[in-house]
Protein backbone atom coordinates (compact mmCIF):
# COMPACT_ATOMS: atom_id res chain seq x y z
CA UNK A 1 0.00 0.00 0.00
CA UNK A 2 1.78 3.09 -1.14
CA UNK A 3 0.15 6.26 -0.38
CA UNK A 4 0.29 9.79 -2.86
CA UNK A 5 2.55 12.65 -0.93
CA UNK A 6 0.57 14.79 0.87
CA UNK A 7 1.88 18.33 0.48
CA UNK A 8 3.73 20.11 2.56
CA UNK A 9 1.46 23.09 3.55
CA UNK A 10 -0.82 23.77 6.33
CA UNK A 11 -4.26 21.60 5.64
CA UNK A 12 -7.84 22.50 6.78
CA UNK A 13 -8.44 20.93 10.22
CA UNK A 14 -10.67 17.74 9.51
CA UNK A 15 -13.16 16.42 12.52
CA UNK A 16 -13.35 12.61 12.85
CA UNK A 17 -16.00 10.89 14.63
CA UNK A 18 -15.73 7.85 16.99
CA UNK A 19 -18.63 6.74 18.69
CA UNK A 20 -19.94 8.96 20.63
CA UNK A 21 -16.23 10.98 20.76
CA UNK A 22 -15.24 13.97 18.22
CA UNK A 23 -11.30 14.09 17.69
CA UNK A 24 -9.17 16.41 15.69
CA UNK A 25 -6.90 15.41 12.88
CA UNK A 26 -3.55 17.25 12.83
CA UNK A 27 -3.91 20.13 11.09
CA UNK A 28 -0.70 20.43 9.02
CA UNK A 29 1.55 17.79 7.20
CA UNK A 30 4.89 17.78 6.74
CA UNK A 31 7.06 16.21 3.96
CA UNK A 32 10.36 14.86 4.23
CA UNK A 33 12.99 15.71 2.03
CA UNK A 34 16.21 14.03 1.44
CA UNK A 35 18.56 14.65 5.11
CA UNK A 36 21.71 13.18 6.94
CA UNK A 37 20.94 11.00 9.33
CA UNK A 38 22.32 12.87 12.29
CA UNK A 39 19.40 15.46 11.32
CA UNK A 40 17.36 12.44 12.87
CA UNK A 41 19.44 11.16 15.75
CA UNK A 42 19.78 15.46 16.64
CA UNK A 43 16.24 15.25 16.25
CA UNK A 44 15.57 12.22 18.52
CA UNK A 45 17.18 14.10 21.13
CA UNK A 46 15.94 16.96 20.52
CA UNK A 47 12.51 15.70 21.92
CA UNK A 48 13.62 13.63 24.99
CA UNK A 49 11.61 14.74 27.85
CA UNK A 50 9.19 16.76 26.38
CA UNK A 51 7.53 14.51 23.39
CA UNK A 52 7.23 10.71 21.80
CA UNK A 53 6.68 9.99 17.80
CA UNK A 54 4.23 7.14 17.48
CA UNK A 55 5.18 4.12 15.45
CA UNK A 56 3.70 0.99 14.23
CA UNK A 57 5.71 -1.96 12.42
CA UNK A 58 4.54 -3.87 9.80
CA UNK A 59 5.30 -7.34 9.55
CA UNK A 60 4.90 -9.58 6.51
CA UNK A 61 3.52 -10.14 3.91
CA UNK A 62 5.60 -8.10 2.21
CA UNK A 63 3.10 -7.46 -0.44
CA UNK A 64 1.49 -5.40 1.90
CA UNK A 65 3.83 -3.79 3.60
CA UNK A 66 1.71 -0.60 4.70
CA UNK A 67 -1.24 -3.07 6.00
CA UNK A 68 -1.33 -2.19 9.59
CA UNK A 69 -0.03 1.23 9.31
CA UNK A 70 -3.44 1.46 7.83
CA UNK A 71 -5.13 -0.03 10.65
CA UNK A 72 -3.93 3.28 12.36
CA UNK A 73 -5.40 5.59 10.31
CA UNK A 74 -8.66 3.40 10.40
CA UNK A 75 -8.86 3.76 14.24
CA UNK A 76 -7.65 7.39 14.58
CA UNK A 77 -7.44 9.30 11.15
CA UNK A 78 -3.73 9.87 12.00
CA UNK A 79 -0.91 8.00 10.03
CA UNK A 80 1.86 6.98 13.11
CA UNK A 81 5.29 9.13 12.81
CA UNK A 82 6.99 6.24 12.22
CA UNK A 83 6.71 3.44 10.25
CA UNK A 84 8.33 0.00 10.46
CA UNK A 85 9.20 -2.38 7.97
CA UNK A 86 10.81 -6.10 7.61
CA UNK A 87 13.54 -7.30 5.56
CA UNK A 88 12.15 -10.87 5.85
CA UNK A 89 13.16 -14.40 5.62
CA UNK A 90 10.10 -16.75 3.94
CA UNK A 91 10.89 -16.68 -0.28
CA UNK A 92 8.01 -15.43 -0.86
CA UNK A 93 8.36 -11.88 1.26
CA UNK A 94 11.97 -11.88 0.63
CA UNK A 95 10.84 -12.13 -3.20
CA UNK A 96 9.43 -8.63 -2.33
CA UNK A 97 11.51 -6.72 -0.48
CA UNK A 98 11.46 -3.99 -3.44
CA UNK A 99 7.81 -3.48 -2.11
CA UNK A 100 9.20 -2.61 1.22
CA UNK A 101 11.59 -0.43 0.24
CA UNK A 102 9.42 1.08 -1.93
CA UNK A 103 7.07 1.69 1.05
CA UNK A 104 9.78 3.02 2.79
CA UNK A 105 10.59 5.87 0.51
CA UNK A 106 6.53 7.10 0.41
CA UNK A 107 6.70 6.59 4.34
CA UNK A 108 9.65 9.18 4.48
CA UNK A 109 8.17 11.33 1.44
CA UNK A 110 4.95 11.72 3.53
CA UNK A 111 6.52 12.75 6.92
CA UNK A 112 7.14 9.49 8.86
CA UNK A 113 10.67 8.21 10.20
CA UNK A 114 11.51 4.85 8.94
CA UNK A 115 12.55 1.70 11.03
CA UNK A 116 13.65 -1.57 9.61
CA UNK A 117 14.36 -5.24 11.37
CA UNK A 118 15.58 -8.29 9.87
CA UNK A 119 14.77 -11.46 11.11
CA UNK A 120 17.44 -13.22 9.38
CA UNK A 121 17.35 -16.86 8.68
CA UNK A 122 20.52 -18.35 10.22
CA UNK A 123 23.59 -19.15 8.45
CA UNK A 124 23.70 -22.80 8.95
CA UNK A 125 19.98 -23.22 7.07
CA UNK A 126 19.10 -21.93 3.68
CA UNK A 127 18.92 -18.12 2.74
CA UNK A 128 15.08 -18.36 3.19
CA UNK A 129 13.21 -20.20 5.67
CA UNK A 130 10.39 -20.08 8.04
CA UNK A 131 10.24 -18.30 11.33
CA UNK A 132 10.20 -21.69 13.08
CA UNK A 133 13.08 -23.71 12.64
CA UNK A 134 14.99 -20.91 10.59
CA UNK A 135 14.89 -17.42 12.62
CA UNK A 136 13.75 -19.04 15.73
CA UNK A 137 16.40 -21.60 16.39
CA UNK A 138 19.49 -22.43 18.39
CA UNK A 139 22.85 -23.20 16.72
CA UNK A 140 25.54 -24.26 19.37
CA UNK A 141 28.62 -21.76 20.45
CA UNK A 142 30.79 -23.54 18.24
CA UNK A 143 28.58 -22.73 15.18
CA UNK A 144 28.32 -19.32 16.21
CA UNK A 145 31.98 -18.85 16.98
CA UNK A 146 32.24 -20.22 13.14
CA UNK A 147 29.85 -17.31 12.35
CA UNK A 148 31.93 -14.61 13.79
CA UNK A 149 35.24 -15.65 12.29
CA UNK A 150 35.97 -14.54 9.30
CA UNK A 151 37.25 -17.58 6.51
CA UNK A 152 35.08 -19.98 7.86
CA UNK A 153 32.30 -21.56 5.81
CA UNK A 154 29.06 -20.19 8.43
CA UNK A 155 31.24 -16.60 8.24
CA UNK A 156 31.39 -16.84 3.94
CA UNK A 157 27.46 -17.74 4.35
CA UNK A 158 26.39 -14.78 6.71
CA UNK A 159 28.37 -12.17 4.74
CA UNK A 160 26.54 -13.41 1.39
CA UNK A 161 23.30 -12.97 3.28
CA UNK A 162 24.08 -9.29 4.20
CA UNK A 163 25.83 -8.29 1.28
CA UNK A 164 22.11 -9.10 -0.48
CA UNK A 165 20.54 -6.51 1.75
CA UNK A 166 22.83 -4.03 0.67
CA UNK A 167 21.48 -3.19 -2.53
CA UNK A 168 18.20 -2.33 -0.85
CA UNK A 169 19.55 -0.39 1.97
CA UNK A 170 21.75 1.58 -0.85
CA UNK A 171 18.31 2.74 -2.38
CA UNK A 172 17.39 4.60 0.59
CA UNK A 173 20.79 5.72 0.97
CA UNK A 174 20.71 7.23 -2.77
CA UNK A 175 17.22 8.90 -1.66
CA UNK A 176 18.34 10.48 1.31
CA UNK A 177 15.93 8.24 3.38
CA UNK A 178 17.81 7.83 6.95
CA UNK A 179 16.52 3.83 8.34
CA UNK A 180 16.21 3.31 12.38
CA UNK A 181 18.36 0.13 11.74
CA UNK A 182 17.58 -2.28 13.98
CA UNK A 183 19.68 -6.03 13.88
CA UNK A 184 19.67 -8.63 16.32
CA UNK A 185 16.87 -7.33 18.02
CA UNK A 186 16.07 -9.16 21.84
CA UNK A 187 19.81 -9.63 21.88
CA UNK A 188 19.66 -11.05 25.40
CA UNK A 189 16.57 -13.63 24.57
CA UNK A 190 17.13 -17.06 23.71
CA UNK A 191 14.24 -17.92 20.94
CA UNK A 192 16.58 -16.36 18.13
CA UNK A 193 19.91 -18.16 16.82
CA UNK A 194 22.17 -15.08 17.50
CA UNK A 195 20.73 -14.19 20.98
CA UNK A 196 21.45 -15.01 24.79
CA UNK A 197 25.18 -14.88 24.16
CA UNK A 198 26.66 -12.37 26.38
CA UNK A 199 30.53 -11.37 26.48
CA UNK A 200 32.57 -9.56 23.92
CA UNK A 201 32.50 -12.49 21.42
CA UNK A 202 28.56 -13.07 21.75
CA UNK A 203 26.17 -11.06 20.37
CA UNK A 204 27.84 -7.51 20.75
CA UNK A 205 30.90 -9.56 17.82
CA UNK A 206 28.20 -10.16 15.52
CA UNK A 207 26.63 -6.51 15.48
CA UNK A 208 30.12 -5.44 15.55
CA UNK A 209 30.70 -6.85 12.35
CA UNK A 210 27.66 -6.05 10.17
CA UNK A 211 28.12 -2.13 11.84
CA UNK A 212 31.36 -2.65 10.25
CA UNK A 213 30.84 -4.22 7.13
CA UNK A 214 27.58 -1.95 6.34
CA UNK A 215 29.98 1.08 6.93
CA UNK A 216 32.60 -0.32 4.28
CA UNK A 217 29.61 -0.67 2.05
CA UNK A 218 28.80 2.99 2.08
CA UNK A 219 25.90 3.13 4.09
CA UNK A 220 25.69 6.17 5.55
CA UNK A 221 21.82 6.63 5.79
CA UNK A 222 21.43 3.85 9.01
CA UNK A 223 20.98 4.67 12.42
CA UNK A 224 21.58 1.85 14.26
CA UNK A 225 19.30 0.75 17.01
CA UNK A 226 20.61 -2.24 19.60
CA UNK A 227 17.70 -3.86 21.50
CA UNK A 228 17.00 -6.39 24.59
CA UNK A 229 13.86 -7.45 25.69
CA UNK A 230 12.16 -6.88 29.45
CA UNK A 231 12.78 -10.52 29.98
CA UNK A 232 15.60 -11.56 31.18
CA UNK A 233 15.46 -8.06 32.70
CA UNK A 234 19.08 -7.62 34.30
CA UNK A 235 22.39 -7.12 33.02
CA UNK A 236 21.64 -5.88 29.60
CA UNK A 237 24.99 -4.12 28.81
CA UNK A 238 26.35 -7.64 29.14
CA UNK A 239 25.20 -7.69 25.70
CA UNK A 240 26.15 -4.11 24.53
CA UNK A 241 28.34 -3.41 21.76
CA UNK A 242 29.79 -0.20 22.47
CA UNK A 243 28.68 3.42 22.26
CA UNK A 244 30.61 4.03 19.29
CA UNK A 245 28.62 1.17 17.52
CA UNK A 246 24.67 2.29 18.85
CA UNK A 247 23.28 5.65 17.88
CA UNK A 248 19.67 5.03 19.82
CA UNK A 249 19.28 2.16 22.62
CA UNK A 250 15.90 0.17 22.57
CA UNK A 251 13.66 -1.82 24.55
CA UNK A 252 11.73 -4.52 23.60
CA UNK A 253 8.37 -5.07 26.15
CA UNK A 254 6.59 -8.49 25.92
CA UNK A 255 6.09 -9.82 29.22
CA UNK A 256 4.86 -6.44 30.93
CA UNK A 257 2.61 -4.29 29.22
CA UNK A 258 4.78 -0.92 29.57
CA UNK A 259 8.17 -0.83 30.70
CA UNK A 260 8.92 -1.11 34.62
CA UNK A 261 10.79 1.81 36.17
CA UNK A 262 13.51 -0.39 36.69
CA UNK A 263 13.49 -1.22 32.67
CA UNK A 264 13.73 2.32 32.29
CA UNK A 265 16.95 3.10 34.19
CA UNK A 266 18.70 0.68 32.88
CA UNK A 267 18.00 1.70 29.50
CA UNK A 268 19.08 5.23 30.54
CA UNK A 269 21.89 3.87 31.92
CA UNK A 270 23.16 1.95 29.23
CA UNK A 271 22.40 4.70 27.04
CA UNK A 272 24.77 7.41 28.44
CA UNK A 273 22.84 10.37 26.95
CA UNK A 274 21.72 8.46 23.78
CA UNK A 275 18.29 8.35 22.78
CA UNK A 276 16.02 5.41 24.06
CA UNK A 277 12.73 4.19 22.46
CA UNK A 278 10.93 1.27 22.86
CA UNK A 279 11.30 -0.82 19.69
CA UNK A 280 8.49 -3.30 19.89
CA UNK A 281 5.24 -3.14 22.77
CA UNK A 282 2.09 -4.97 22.44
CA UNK A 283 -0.07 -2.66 24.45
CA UNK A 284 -0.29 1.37 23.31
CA UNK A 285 1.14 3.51 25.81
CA UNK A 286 -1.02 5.14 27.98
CA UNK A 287 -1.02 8.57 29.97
CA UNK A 288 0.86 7.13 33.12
CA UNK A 289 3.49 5.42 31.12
CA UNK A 290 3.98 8.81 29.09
CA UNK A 291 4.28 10.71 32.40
CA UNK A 292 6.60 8.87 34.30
CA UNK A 293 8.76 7.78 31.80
CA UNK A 294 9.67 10.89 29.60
CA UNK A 295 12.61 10.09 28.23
CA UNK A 296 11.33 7.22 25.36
CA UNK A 297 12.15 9.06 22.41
CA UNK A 298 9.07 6.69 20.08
CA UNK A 299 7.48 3.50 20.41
CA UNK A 300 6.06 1.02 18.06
CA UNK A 301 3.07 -1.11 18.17
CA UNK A 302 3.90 -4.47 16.87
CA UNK A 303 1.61 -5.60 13.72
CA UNK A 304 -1.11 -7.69 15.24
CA UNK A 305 -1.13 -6.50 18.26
CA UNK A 306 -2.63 -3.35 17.74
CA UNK A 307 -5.86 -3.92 17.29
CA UNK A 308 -5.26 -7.52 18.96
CA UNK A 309 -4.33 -6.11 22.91
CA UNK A 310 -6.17 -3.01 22.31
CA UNK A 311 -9.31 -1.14 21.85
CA UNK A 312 -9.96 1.51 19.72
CA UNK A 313 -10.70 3.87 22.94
CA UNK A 314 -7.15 3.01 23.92
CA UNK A 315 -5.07 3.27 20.66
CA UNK A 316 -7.21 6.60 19.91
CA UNK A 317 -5.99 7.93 23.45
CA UNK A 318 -2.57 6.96 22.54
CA UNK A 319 -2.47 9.14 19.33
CA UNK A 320 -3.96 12.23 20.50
CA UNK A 321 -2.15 12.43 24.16
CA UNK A 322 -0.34 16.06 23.63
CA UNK A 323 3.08 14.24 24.03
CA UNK A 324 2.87 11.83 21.38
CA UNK A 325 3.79 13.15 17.13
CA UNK A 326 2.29 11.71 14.57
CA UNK A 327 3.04 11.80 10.94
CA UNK A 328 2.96 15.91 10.38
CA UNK A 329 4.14 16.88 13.28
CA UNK A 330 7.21 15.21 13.19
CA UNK A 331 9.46 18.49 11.85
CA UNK A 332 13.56 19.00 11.62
């Protein structure tokens, strides 16, 4: 679903009804042209404290890769601030990862940051696969070690499978389209084939290396995002690669619905100054979360859960809170 550019001058006010409740639409929209990406880290941190961009991911198919950004605008006439997007791993979605990038660009054109994740199918199974068996998997420390070390046959495998990214990344590169970049997300979980190894040659080696190798490939335009989930909830920088390898520090929140306050210091903590967000949630957040916690720079609802954990009373609160952008009122 690719949507025309709306223009970049002030619009009428539009009234949208919901039951029995009369909401405002924002009133102005905001293109994005072509920009650095330190225009959107400066940007990020800009707002800490004071305000939140909305976000909502979309997961495959890839066919439809605006589907539940949709489901937004269905609930609150609003389009999120920032949109997320998969690089995939079945054929068939992988097939159309041009339709994602494509998505991407009219995301940015229309005023919304762009995220992208990869669940990538691991190296010691074929280039595609399913989620089960192939992203969701556990290869033993030897196999890993094999991944991380460069002339072996697992390390040969995973660089072919990032070097075919590259091409697509390069496209938003070329049209100035800065990407929330977001690998080995839930770095300290255990359902994932590069996760739950902590220590300088466990999952902080492997981001390492595709920070690295992305940067010898030119790609300038991504912002790279490292991520743990709230469970196991201590001792997260066990997995952290370094500050000069994270621009923005993320939380993932599945087994609470909002971060604790403990969650949030660490975060903060880790962080150092950088921005934080929280990179995947189930449940919208809600007034109390948004005042206690002020320092999440943006959230995003994951696919199915947004209309799955929660009403439309509750995602409609979430939009129109005075803390929280949406797409147009995002602005560098």
């Amino acid at each position: 679903m690719v949507r025309i550019p709306r223009p970049a001058i002030a619009l009428a006010s539009t009234l949208v009804l919901f039951g029995a409740g009369i909401v405002y639409t924002a009133s102005t929209a905001n293109a994005f042209t072509a920009t650095s990406k330190s225009t959107v880290i400066n940007y990020l941190r800009s707002i800490t404290g004071t305000s939140i961009v909305s976000g909502q991911h979309n997961k495959e198919p890839a066919t439809a890769p605006g589907a539940y950004t949709q489901q937004v605008n269905a609930v609150t006439g609003q389009w999120p601030g920032l949109w997320g997007g998969e690089m995939m791993f079945r054929s068939t979605d992988q097939a159309n990862r041009q339709r994602v990038i494509d998505q991407a660009k009219q995301e940015w054109a229309n005023g919304s940051l762009v995220a992208l994740t990869w669940h990538a199918c691991s190296p010691t199974v074929g280039a595609t696969c399913e989620f089960e068996g192939g992203v969701k998997t556990r290869i033993t420390d030897a196999q890993f070690q094999q991944v991380v070390t460069g002339g072996t046959a697992l390390n040969t495998t995973w660089r072919s499978r990032m070097a075919a990214v590259v091409p697509y990344l390069r496209q938003l590169r070329d049209a100035g389209v800065p990407v929330l970049w977001r690998p080995f997300h839930e770095m300290n979980e255990t359902w994932n084939w590069w996760g739950g190894r902590p220590g300088a040659n466990g999952g902080a080696k492997i981001y390492q290396q595709m920070k690295d190798y992305f940067d010898s490939q030119g790609l300038t335009n991504l912002i790279w995002v490292w991520n743990v989930q709230d469970n196991p909830n201590a001792n997260w920088s066990q997995y952290y690669p370094g500050s000069n390898y994270v621009d923005v520090v993320s939380l993932d929140v599945w087994y609470k619905n909002h971060p604790s306050s403990g969650d949030y210091s660490q975060m903060q903590s880790i962080a150092a100054g950088k921005p934080i967000a929280i990179a995947e949630m189930g449940k919208v957040p809600n007034a109390s979360l948004l005042t206690s916690q002020p320092r999440w720079a943006y959230f995003m609802v994951w696919s199915e859960q947004l209309r799955g954990n929660n009403t439309n009373a509750e995602i409609q609160a979430a939009y129109f809170h005075p803390r929280v952008l949406n797409q147009g009122e995002v602005r560098f």
